[in-house]
C-alpha atoms as a PDB file:
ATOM      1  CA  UNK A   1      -3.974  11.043 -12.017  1.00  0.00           C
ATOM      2  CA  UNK A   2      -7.084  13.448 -11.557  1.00  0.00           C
ATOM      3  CA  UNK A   3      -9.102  13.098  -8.416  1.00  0.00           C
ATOM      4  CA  UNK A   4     -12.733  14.038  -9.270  1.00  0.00           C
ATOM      5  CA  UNK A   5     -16.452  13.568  -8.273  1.00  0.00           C
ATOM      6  CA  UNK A   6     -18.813  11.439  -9.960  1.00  0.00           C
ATOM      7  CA  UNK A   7     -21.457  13.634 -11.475  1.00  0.00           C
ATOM      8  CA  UNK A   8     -23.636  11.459 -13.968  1.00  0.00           C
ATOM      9  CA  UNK A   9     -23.890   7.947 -16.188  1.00  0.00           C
ATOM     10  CA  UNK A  10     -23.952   7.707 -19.542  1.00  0.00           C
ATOM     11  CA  UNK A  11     -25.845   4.604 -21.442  1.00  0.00           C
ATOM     12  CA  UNK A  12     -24.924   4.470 -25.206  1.00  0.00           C
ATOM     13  CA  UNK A  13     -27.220   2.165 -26.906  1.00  0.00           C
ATOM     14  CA  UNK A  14     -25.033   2.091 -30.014  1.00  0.00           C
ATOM     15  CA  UNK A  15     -21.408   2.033 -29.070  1.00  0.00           C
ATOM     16  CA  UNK A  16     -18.139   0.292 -30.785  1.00  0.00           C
ATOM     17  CA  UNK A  17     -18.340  -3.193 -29.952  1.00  0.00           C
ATOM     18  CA  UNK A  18     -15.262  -2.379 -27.581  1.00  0.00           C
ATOM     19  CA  UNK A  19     -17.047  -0.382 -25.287  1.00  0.00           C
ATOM     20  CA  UNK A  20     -19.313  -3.147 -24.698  1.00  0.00           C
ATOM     21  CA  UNK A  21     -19.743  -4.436 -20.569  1.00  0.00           C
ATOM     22  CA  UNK A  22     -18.261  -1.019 -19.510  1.00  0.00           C
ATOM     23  CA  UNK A  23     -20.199   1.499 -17.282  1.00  0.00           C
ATOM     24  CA  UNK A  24     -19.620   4.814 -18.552  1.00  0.00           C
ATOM     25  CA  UNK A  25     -19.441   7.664 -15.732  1.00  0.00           C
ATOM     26  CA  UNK A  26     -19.012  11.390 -16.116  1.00  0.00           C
ATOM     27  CA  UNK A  27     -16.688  13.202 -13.894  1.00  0.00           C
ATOM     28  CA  UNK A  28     -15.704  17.020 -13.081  1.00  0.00           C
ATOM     29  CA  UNK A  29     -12.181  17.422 -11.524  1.00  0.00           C
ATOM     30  CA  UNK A  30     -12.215  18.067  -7.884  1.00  0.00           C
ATOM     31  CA  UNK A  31     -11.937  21.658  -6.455  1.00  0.00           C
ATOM     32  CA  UNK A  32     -13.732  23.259 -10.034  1.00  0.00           C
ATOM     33  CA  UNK A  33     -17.019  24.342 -10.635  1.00  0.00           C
ATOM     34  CA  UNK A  34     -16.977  24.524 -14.071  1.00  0.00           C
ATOM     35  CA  UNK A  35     -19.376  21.947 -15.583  1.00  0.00           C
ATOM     36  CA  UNK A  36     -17.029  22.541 -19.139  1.00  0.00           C
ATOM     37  CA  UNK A  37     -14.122  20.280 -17.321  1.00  0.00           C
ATOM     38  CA  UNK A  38     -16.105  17.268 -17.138  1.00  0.00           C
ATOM     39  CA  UNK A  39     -15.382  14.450 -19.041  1.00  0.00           C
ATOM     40  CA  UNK A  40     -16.727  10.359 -19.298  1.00  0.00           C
ATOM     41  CA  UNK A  41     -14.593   7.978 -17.720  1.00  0.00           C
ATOM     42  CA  UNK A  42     -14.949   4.068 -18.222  1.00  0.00           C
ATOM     43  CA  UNK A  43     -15.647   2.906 -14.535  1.00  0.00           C
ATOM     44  CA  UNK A  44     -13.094  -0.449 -13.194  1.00  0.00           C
ATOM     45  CA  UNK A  45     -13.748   0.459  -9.263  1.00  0.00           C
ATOM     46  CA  UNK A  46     -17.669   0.158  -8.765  1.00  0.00           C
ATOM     47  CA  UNK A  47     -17.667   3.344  -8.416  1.00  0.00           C
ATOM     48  CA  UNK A  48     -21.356   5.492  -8.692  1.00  0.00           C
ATOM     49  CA  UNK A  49     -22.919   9.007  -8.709  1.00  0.00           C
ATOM     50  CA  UNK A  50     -21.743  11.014  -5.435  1.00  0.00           C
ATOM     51  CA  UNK A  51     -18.196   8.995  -5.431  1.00  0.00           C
ATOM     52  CA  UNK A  52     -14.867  10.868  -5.452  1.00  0.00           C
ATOM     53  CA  UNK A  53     -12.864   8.497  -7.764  1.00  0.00           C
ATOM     54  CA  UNK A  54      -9.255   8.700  -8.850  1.00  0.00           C
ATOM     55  CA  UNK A  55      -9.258   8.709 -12.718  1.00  0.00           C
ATOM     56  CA  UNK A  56      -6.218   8.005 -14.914  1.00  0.00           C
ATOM     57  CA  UNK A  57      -5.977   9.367 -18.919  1.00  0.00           C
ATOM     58  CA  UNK A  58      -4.664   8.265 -21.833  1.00  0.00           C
ATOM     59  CA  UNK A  59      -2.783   5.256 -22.312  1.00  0.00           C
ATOM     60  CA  UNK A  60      -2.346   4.504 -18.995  1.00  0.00           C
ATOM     61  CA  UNK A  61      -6.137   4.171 -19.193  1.00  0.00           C
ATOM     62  CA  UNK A  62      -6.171   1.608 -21.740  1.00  0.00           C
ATOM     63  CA  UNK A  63      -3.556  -0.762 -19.787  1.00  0.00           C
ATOM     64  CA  UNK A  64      -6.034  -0.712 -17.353  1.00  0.00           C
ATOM     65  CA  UNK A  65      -8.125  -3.172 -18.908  1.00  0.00           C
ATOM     66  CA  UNK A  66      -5.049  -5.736 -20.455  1.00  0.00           C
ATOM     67  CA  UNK A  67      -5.957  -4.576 -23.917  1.00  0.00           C
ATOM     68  CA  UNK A  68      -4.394  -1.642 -25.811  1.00  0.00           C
ATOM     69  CA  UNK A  69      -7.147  -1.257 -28.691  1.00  0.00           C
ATOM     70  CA  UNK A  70      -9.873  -0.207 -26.530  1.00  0.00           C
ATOM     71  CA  UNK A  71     -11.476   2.873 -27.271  1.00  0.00           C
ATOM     72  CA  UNK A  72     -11.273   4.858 -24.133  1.00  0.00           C
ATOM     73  CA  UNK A  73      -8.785   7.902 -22.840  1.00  0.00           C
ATOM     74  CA  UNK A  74     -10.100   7.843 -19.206  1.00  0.00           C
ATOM     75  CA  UNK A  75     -10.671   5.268 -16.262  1.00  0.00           C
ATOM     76  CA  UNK A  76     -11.683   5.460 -13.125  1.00  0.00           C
ATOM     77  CA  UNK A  77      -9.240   3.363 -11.083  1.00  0.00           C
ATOM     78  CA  UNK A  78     -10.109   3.916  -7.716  1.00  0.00           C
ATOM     79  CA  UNK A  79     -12.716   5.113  -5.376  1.00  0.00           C
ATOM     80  CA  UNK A  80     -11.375   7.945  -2.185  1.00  0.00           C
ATOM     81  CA  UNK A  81     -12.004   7.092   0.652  1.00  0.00           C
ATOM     82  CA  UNK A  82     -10.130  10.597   1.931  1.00  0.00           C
ATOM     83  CA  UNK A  83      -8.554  13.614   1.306  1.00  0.00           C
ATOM     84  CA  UNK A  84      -5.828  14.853   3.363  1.00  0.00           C
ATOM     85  CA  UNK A  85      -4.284  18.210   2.147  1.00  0.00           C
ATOM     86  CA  UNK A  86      -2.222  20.391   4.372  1.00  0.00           C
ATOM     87  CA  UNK A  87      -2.124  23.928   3.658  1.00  0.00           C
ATOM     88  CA  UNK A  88       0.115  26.570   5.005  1.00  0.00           C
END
C-alpha cells in the first residue's frame, strides 16, 4: 500500500462506461515533493482534497470494488487518521 496526500479531482466527462459513479482523486506519495509521482486514484473512503489516504495498486485495486473488469490500477481504501513513525 502507498500512503499519500490528496492533491486534486479529476471530472472526465467522457469516460468508459466502467468508470461511471466513481470520484476520481489525484494523489502524490507521502514524504516526496515531486509533482511527477502523482497519480489518479478511484476514491472508496470519502476521502477529499487535503486527506492523507492509504491507496492500494493494481489488482488488488480492482477487488476492491467486487468486479475484476474495471478499468482502474489505483484505489484509495482508506483515509489516516495518523502517522506514527519511530526513527532512531
Amino acid at each position: 500500500m502507498i500512503i499519500g496526500d490528496v492533491i486534486g479531482s479529476v471530472w472526465a466527462t467522457r469516460k468508459d462506461e466502467k468508470l461511471n459513479g466513481l470520484k476520481l482523486l489525484v494523489v502524490r506519495p507521502k514524504y516526496t515533493d515531486d509533482l511527477r509521482a502523482s497519480f489518479v486514484a478511484a476514491d472508496t473512503a470519502s476521502a477529499g482534497v487535503g486527506d492523507t489516504v492509504l491507496v492500494t495498486k493494481g489488482s488488488s485495486a480492482r477487488s476492491a470494488f467486487g468486479r475484476e473488469r474495471i478499468p482502474v490500477d489505483s484505489v484509495i481504501v482508506g483515509v489516516v487518521d495518523s502517522i506514527d513513525i519511530k526513527e532512531d
